[in-house]
C-alpha atoms as a PDB file:
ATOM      1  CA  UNK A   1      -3.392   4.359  -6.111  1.00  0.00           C
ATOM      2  CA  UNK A   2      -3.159   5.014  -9.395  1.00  0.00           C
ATOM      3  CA  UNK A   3      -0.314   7.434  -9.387  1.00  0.00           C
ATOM      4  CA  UNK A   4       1.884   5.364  -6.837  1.00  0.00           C
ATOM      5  CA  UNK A   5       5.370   6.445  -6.541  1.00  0.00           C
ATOM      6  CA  UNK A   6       6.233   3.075  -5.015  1.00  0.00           C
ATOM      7  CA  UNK A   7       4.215  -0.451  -5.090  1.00  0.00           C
ATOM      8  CA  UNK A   8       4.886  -3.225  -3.044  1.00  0.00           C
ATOM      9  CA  UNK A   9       3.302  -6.894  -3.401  1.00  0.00           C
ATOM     10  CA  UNK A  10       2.883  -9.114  -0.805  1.00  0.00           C
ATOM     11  CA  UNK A  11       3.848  -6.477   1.664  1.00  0.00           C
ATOM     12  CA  UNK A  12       2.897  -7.603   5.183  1.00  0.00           C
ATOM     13  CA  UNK A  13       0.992 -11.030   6.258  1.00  0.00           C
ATOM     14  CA  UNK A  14      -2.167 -11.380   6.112  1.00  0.00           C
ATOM     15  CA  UNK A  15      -4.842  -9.547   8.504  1.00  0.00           C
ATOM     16  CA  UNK A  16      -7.170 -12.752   8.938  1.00  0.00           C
ATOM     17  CA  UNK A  17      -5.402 -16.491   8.906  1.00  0.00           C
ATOM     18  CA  UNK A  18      -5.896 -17.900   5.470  1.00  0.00           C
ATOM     19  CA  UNK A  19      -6.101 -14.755   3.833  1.00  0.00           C
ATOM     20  CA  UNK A  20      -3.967 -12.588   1.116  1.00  0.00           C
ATOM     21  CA  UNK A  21      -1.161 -11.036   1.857  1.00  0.00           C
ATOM     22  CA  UNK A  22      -1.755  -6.823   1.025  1.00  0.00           C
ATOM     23  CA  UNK A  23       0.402  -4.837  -1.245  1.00  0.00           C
ATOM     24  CA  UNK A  24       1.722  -1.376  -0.387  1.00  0.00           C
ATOM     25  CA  UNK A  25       0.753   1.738  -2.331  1.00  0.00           C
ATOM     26  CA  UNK A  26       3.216   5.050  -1.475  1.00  0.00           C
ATOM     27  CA  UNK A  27       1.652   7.724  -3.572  1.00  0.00           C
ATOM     28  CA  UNK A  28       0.642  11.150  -2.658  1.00  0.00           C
ATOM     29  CA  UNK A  29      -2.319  12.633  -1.544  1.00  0.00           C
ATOM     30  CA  UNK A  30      -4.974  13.985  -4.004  1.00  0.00           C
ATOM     31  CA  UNK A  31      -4.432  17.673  -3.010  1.00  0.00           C
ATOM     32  CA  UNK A  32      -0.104  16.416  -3.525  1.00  0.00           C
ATOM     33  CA  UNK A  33       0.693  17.911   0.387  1.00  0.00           C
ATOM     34  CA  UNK A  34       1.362  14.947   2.302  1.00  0.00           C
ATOM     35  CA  UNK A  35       2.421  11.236   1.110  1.00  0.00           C
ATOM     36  CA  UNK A  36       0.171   8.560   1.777  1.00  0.00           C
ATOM     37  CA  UNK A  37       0.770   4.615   2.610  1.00  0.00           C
ATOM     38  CA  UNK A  38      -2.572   2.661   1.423  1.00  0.00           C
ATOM     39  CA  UNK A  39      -2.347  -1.085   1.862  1.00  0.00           C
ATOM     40  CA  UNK A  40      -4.739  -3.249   0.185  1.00  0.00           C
ATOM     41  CA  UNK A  41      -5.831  -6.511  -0.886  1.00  0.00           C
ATOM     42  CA  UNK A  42      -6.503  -7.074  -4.529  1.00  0.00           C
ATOM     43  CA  UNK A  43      -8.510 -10.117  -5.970  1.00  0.00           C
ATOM     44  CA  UNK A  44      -8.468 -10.408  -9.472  1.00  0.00           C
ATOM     45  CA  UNK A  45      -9.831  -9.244 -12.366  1.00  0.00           C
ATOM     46  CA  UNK A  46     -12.141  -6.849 -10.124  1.00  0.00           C
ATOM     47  CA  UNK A  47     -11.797  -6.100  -6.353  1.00  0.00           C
ATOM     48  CA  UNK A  48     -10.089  -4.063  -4.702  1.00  0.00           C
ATOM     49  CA  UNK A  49     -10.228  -3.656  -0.337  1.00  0.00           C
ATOM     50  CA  UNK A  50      -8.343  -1.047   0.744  1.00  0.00           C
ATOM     51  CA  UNK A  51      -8.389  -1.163   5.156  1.00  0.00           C
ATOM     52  CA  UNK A  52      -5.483   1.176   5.826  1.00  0.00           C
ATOM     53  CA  UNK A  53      -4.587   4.757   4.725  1.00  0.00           C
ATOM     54  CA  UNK A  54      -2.436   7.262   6.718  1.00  0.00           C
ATOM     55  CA  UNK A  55       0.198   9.628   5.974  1.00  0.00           C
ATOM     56  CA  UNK A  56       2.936   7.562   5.059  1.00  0.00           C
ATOM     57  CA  UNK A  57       5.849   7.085   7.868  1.00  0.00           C
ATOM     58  CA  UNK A  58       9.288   7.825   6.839  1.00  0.00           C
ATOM     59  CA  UNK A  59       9.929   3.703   8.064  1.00  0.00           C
ATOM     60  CA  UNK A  60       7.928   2.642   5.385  1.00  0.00           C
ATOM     61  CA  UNK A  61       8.953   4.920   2.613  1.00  0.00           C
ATOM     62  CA  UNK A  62      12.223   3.423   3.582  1.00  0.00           C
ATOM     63  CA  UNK A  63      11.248  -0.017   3.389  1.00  0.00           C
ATOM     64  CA  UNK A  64       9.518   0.985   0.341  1.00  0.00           C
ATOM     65  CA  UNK A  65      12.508   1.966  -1.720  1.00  0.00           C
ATOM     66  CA  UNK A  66      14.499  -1.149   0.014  1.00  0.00           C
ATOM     67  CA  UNK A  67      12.340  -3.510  -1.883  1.00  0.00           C
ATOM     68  CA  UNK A  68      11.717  -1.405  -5.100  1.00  0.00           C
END
């Protein structure tokens, strides 16, 4: 996450009612092979959840450089 090509807040709605709204990460992969979508949900000044990482889809890299 901390080389993100592409960061998205308030990305998607939220997984459980009442809660945050995740932002997108498209960065690649630590070995740099494959690009990777991470959504999280960050709380200030500390936490961090991260609940979804996959190779990123080419409809989300899209949607990703929409917003950007």
């Amino acid at each position: 996450m901390q080389n993100f090509l592409y960061r998205i807040e308030k990305f998607d709605e939220p997984r459980i009612e009442g809660g945050q709204r995740p932002d997108l990460f498209i960065n690649p992969s630590r070995n740099r092979q494959m690009m990777l979508e991470v959504m999280a949900i960050i709380t200030p000044p500390a936490d961090i959840l991260i609940f979804h990482v996959m190779e990123a889809r080419r409809k989300i890299i899209d949607i990703a450089e929409e917003r950007q």
